[in-house]
PDB file of N, CA and C in Angstrom:
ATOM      1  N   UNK A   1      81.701 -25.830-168.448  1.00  0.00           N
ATOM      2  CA  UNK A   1      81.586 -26.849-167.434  1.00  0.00           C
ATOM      3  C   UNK A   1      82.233 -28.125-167.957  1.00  0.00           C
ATOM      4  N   UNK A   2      82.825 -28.667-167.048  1.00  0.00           N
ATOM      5  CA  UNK A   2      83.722 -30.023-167.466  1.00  0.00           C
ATOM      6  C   UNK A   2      82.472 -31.157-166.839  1.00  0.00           C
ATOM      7  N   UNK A   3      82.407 -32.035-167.649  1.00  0.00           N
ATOM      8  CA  UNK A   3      81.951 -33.785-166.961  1.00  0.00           C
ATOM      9  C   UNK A   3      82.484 -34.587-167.666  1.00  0.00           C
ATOM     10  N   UNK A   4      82.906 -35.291-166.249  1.00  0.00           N
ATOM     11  CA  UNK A   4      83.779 -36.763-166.807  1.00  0.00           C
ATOM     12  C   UNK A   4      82.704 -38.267-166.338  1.00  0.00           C
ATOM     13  N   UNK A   5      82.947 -39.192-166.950  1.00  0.00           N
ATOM     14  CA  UNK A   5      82.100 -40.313-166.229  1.00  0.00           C
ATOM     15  C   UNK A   5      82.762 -41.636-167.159  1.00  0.00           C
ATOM     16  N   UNK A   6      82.650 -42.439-166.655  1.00  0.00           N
ATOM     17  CA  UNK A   6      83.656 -43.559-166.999  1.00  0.00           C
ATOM     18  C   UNK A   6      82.403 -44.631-167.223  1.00  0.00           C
ATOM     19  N   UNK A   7      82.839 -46.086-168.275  1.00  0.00           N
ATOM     20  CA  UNK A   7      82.004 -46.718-168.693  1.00  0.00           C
ATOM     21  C   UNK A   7      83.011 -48.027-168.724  1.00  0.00           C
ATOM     22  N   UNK A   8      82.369 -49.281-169.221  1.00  0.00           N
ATOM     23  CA  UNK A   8      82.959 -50.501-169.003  1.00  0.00           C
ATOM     24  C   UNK A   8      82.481 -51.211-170.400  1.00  0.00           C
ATOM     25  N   UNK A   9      83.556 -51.611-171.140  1.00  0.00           N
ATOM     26  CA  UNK A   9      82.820 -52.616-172.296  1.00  0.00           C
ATOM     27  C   UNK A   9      82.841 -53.833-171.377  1.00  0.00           C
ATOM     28  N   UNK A  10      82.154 -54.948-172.577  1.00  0.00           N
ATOM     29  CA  UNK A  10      82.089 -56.626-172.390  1.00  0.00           C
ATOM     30  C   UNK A  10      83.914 -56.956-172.907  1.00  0.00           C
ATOM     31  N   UNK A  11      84.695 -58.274-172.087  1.00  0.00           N
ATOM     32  CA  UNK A  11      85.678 -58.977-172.812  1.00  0.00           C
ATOM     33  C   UNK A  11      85.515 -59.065-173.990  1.00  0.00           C
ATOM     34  N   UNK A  12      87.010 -58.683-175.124  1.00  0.00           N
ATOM     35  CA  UNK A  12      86.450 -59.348-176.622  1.00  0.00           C
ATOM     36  C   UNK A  12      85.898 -58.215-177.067  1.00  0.00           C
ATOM     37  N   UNK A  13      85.036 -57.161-176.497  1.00  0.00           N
ATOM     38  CA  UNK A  13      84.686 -56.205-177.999  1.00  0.00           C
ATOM     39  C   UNK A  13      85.638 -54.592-178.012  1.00  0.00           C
ATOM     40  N   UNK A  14      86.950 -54.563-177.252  1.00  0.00           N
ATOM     41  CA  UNK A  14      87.310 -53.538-177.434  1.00  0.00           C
ATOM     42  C   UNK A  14      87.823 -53.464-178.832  1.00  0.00           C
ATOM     43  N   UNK A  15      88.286 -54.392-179.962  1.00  0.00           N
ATOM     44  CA  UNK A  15      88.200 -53.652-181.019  1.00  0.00           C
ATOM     45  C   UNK A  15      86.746 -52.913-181.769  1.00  0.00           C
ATOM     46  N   UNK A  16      85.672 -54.010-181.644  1.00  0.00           N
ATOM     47  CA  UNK A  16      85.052 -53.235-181.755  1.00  0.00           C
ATOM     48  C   UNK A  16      84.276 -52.169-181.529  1.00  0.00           C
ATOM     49  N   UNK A  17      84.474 -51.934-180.176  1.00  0.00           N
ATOM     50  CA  UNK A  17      83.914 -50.834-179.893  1.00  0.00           C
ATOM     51  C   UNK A  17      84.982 -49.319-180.699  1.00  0.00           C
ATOM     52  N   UNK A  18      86.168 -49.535-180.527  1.00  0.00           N
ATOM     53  CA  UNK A  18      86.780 -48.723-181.256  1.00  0.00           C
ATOM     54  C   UNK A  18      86.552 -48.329-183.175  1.00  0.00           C
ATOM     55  N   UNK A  19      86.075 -49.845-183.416  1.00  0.00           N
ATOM     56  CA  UNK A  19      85.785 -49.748-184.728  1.00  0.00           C
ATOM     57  C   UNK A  19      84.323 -48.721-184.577  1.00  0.00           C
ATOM     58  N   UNK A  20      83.222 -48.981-184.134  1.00  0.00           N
ATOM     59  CA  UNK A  20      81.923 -48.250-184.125  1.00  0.00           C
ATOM     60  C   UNK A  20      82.289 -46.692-183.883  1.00  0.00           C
ATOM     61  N   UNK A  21      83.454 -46.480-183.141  1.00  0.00           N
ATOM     62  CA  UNK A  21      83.405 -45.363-183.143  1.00  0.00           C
ATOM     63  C   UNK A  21      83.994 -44.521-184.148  1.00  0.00           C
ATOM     64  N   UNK A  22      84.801 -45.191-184.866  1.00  0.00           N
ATOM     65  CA  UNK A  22      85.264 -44.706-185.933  1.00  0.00           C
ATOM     66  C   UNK A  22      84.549 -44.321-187.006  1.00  0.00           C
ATOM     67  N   UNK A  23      83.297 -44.435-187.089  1.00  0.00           N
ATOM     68  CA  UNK A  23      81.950 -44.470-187.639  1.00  0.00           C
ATOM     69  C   UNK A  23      80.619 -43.963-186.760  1.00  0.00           C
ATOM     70  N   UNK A  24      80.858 -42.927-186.273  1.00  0.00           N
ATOM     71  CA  UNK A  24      80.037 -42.556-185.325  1.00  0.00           C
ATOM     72  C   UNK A  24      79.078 -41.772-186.215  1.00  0.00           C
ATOM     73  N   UNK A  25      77.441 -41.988-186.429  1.00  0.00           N
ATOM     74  CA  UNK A  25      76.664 -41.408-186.851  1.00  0.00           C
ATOM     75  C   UNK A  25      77.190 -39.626-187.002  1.00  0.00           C
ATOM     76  N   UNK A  26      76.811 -39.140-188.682  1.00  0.00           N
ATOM     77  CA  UNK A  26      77.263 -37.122-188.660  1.00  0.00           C
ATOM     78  C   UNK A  26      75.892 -36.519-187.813  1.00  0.00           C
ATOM     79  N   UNK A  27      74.881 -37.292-187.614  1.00  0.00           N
ATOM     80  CA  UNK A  27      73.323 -36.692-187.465  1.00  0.00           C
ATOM     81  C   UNK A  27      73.851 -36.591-185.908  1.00  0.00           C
ATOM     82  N   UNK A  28      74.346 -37.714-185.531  1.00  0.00           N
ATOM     83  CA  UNK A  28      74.801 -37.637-183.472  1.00  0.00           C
ATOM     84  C   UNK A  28      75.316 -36.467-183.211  1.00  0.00           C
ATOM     85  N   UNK A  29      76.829 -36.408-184.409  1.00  0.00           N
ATOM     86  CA  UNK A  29      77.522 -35.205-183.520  1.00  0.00           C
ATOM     87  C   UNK A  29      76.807 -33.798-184.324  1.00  0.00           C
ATOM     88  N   UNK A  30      76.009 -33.837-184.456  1.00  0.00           N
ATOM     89  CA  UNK A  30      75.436 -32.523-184.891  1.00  0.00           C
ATOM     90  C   UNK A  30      74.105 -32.303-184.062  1.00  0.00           C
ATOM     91  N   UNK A  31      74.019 -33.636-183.422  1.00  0.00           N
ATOM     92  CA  UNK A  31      73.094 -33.232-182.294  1.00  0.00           C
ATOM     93  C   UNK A  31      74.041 -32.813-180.772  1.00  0.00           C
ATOM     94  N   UNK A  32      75.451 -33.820-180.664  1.00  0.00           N
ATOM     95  CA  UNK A  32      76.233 -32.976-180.156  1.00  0.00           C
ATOM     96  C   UNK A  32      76.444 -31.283-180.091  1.00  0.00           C
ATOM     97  N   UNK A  33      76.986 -31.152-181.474  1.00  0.00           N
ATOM     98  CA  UNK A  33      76.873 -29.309-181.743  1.00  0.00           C
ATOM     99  C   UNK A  33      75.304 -28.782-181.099  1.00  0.00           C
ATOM    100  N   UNK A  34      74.551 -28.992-181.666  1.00  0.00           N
ATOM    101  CA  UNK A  34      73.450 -28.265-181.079  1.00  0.00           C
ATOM    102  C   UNK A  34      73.484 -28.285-179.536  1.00  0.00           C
ATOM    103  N   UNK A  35      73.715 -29.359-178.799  1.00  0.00           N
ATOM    104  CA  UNK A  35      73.370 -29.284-177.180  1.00  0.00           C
ATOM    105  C   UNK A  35      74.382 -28.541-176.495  1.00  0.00           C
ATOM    106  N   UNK A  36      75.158 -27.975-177.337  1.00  0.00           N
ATOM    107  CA  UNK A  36      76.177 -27.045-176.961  1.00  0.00           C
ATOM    108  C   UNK A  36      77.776 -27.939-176.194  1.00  0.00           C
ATOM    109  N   UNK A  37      77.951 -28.808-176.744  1.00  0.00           N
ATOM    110  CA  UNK A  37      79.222 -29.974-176.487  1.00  0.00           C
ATOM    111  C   UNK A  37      80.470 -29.297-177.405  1.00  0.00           C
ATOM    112  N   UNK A  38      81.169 -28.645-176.736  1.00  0.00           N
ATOM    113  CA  UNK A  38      82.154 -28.072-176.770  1.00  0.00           C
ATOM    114  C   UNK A  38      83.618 -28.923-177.524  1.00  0.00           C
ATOM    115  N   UNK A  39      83.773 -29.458-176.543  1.00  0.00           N
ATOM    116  CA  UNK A  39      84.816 -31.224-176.624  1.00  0.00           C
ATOM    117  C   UNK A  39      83.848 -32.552-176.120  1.00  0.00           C
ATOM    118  N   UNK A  40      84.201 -33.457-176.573  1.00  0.00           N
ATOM    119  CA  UNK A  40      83.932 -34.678-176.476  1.00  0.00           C
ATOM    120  C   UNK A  40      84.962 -35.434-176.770  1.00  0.00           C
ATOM    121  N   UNK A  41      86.126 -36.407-175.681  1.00  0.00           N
ATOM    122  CA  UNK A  41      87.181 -37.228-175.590  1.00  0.00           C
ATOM    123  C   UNK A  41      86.426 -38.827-174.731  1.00  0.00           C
ATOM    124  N   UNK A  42      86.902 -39.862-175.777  1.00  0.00           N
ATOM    125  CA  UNK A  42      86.501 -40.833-174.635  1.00  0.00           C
ATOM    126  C   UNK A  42      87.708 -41.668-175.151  1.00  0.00           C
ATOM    127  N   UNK A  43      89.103 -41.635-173.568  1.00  0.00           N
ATOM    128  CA  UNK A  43      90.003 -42.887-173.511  1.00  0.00           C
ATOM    129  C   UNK A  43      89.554 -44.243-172.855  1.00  0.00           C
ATOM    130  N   UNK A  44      90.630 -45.249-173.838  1.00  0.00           N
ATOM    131  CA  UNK A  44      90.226 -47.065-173.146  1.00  0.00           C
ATOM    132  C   UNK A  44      91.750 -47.151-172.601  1.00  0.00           C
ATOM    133  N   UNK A  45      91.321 -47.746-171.333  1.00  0.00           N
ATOM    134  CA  UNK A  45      92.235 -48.655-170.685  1.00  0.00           C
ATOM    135  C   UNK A  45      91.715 -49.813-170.171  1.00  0.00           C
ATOM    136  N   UNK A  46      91.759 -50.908-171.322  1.00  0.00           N
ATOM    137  CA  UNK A  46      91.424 -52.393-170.918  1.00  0.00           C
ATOM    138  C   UNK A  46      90.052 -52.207-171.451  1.00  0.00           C
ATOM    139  N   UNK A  47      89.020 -52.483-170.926  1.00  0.00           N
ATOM    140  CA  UNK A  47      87.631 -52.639-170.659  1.00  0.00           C
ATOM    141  C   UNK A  47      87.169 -51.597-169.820  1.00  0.00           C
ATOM    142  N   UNK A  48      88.048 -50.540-169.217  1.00  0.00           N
ATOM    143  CA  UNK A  48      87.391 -49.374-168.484  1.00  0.00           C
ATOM    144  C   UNK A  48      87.495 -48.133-169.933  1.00  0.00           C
ATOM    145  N   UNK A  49      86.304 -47.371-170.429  1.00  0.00           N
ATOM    146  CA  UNK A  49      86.410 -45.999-170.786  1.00  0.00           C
ATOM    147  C   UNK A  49      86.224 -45.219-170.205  1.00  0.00           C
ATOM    148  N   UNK A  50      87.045 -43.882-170.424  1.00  0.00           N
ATOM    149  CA  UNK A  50      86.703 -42.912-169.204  1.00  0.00           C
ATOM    150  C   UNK A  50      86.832 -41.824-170.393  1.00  0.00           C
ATOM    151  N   UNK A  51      85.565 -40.862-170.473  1.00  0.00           N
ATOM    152  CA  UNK A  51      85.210 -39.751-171.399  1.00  0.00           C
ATOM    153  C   UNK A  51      85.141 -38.694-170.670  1.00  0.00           C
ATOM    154  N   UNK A  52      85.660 -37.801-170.905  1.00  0.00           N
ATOM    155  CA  UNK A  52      85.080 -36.038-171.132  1.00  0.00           C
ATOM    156  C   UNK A  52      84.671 -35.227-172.075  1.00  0.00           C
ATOM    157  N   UNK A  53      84.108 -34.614-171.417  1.00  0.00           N
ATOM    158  CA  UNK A  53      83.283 -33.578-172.458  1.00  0.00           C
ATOM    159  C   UNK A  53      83.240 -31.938-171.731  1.00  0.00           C
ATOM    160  N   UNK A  54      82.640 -31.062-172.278  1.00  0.00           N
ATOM    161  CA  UNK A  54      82.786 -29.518-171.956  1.00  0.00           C
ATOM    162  C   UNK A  54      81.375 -29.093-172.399  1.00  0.00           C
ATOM    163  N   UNK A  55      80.689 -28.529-171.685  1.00  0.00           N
ATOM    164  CA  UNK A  55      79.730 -27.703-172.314  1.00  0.00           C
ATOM    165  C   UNK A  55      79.384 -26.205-171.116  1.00  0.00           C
ATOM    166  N   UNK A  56      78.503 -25.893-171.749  1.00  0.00           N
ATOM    167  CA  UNK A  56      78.118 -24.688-170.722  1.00  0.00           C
ATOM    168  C   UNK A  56      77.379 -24.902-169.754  1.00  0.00           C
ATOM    169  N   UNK A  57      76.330 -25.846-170.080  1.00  0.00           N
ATOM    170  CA  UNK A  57      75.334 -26.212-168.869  1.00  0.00           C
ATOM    171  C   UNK A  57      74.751 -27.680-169.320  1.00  0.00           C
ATOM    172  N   UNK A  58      75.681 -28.542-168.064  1.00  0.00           N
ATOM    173  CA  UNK A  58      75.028 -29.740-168.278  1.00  0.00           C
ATOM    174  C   UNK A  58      73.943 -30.227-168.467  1.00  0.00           C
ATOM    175  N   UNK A  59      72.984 -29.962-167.467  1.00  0.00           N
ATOM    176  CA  UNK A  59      71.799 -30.229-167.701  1.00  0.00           C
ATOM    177  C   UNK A  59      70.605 -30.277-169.136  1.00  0.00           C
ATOM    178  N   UNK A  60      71.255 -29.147-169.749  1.00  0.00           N
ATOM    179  CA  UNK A  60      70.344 -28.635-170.873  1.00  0.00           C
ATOM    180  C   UNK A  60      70.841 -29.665-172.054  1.00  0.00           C
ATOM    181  N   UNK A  61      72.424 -29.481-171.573  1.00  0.00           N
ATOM    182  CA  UNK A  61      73.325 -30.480-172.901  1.00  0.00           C
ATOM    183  C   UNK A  61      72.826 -31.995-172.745  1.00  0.00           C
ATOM    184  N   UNK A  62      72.655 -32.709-171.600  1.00  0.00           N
ATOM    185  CA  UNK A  62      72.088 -34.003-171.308  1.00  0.00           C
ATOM    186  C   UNK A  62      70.235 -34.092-171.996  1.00  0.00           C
ATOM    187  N   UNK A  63      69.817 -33.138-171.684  1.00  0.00           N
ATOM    188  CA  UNK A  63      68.166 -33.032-171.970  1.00  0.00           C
ATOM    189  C   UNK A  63      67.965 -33.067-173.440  1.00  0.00           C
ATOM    190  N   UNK A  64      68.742 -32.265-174.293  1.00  0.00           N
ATOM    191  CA  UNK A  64      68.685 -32.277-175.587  1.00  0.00           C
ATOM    192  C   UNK A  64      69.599 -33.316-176.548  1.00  0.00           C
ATOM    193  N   UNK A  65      70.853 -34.050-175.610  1.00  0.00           N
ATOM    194  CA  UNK A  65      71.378 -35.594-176.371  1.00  0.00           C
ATOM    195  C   UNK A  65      69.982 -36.066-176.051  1.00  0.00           C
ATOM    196  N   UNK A  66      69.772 -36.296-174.243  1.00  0.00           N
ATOM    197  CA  UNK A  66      68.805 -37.532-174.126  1.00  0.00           C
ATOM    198  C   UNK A  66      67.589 -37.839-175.010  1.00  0.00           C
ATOM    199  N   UNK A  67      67.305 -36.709-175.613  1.00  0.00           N
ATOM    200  CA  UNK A  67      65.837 -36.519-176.555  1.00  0.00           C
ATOM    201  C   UNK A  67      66.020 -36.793-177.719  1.00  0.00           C
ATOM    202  N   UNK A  68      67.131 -36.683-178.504  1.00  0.00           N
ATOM    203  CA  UNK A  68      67.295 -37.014-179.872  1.00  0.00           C
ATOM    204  C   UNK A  68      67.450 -38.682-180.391  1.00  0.00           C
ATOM    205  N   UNK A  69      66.751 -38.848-181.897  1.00  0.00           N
ATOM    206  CA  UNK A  69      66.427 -40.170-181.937  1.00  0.00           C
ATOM    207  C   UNK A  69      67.845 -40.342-182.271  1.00  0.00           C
ATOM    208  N   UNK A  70      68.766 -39.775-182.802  1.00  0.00           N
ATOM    209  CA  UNK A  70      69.993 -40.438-183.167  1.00  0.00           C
ATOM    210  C   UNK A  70      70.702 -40.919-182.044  1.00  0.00           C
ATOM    211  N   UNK A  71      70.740 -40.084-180.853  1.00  0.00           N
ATOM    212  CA  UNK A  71      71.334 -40.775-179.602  1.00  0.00           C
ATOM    213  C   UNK A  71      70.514 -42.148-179.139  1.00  0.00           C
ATOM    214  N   UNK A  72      69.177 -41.955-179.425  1.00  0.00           N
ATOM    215  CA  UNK A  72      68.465 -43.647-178.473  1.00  0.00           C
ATOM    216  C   UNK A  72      68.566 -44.510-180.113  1.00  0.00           C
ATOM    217  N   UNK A  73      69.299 -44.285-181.080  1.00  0.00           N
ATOM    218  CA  UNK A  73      69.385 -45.441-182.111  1.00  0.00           C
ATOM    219  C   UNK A  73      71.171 -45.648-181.827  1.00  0.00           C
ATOM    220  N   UNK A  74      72.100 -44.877-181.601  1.00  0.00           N
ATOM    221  CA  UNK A  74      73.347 -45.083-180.945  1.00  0.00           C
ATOM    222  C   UNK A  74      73.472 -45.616-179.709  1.00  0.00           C
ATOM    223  N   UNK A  75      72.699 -45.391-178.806  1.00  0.00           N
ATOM    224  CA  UNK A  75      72.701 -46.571-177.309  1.00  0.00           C
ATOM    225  C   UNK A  75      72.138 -48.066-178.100  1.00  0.00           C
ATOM    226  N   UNK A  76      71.391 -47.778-178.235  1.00  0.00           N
ATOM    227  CA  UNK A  76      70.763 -48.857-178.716  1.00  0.00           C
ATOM    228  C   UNK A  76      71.798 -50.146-179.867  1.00  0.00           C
ATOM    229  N   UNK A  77      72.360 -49.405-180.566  1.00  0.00           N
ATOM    230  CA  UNK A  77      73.219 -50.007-181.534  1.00  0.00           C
ATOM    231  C   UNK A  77      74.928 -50.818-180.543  1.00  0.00           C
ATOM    232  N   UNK A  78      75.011 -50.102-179.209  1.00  0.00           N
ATOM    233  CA  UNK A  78      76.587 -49.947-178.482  1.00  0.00           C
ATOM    234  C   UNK A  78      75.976 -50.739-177.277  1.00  0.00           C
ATOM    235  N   UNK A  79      74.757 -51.188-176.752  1.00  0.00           N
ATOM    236  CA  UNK A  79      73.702 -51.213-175.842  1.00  0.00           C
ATOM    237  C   UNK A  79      74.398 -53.245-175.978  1.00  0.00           C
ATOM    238  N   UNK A  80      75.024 -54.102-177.042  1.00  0.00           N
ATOM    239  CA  UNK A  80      75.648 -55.529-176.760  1.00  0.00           C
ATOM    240  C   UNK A  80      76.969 -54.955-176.571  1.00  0.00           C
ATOM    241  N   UNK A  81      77.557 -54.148-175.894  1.00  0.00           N
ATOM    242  CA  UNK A  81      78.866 -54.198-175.914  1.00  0.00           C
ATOM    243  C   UNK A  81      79.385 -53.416-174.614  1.00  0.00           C
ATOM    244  N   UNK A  82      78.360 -52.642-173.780  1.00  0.00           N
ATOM    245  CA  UNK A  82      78.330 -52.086-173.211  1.00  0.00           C
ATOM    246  C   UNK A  82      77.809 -52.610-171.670  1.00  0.00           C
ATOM    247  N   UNK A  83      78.817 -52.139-170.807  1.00  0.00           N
ATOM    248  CA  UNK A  83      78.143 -52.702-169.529  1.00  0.00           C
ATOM    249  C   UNK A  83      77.593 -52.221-168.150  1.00  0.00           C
ATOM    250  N   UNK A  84      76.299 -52.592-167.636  1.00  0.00           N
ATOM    251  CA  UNK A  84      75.665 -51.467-167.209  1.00  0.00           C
ATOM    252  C   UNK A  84      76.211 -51.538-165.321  1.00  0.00           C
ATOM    253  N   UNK A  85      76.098 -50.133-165.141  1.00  0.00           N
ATOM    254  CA  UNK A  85      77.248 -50.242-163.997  1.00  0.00           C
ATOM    255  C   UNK A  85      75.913 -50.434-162.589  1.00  0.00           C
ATOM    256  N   UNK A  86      75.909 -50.561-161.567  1.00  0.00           N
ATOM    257  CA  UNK A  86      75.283 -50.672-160.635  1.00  0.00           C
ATOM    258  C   UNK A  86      73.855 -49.983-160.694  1.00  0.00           C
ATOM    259  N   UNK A  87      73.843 -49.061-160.770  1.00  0.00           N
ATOM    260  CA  UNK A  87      72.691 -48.248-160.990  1.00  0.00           C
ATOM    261  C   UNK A  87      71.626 -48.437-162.381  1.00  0.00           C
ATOM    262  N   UNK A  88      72.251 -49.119-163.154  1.00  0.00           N
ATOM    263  CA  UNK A  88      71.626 -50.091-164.408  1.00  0.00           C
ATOM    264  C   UNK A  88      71.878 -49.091-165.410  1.00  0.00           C
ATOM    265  N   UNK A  89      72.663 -47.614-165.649  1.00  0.00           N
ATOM    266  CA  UNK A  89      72.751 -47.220-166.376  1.00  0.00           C
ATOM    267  C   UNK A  89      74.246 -47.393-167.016  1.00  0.00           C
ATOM    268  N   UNK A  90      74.655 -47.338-167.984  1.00  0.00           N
ATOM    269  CA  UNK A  90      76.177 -47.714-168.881  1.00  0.00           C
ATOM    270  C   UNK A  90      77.052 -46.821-168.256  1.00  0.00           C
ATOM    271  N   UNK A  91      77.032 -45.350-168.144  1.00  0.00           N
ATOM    272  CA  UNK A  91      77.834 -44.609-167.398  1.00  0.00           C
ATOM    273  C   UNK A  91      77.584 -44.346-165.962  1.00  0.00           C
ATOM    274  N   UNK A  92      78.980 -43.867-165.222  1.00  0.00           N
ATOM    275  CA  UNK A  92      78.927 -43.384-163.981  1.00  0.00           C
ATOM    276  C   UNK A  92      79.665 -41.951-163.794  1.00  0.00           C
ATOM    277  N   UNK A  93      79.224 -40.846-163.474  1.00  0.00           N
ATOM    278  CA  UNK A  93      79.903 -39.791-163.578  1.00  0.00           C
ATOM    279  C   UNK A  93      80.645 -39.449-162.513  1.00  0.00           C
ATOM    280  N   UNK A  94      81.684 -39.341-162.628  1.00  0.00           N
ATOM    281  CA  UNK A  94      83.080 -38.998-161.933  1.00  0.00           C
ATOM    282  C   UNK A  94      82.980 -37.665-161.239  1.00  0.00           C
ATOM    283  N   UNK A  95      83.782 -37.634-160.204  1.00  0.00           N
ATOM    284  CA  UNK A  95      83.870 -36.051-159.050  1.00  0.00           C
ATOM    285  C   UNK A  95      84.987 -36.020-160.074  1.00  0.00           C
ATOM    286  N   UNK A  96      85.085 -34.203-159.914  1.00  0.00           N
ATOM    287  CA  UNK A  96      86.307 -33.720-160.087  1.00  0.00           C
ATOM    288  C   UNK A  96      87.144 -33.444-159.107  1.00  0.00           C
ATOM    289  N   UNK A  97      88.369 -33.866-158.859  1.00  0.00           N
ATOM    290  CA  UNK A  97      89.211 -33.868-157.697  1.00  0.00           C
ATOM    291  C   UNK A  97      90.466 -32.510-157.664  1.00  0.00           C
ATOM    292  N   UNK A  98      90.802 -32.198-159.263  1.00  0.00           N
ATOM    293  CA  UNK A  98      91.845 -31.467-159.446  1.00  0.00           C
ATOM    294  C   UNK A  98      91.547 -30.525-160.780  1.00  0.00           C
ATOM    295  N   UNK A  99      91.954 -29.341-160.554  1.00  0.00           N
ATOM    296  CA  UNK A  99      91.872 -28.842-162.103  1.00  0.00           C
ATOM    297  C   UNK A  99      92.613 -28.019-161.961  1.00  0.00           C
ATOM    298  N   UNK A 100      93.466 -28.034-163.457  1.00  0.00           N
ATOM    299  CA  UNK A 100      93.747 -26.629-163.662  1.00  0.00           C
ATOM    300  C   UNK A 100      93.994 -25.360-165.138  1.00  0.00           C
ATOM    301  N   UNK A 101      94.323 -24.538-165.062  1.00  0.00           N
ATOM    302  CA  UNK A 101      94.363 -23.959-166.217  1.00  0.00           C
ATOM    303  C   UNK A 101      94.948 -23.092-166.411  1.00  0.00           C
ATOM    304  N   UNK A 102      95.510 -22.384-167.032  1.00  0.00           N
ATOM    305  CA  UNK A 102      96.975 -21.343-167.408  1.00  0.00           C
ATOM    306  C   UNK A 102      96.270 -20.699-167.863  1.00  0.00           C
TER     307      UNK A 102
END
């Protein structure tokens, strides 16, 4: 399963947000691996990010990031740089409009 969802930094911290990620907790993406996260890509254009990821079943993959303390000490740490979109949460998840595959 593909999900995409796009996010917004604050003016002023796209280096650092690029720097934090360059340093992304090993305990996160191994809670990644476990929730079954296949790929994980997140591009910047300007102050808009727009990420994808792959797993088998969203739901289960969201239930088991959302639960781990390394993910609520990583929001938490990205949580001044990050901006929360209408719905008060940081991301908004995107329709898929087109796909394809060879």
């Amino acid at each position: 399963m593909r999900h995409a969802f796009k996010l917004a930094i604050k003016p002023g911290t796209e280096q650092e947000y690029e720097r934090r990620h360059r340093e992304v907790y090993p305990e996160l993406l191994q809670v990644f691996r476990d929730a079954g996260v296949k790929t994980y890509s997140i591009f910047r254009d300007g102050l808009t990010l727009f990420a994808y990821m792959e797993m088998d079943d969203l739901e289960e993959t969201m239930r088991i990031i959302g639960r781990s303390e390394s993910n609520a000490r990583w929001q938490e740490y990205m949580a001044d740089i990050l901006v929360s979109c209408p719905s008060g949460n940081a991301m908004e998840t995107l329709p898929e409009v087109f796909h394809f595959e060879s």
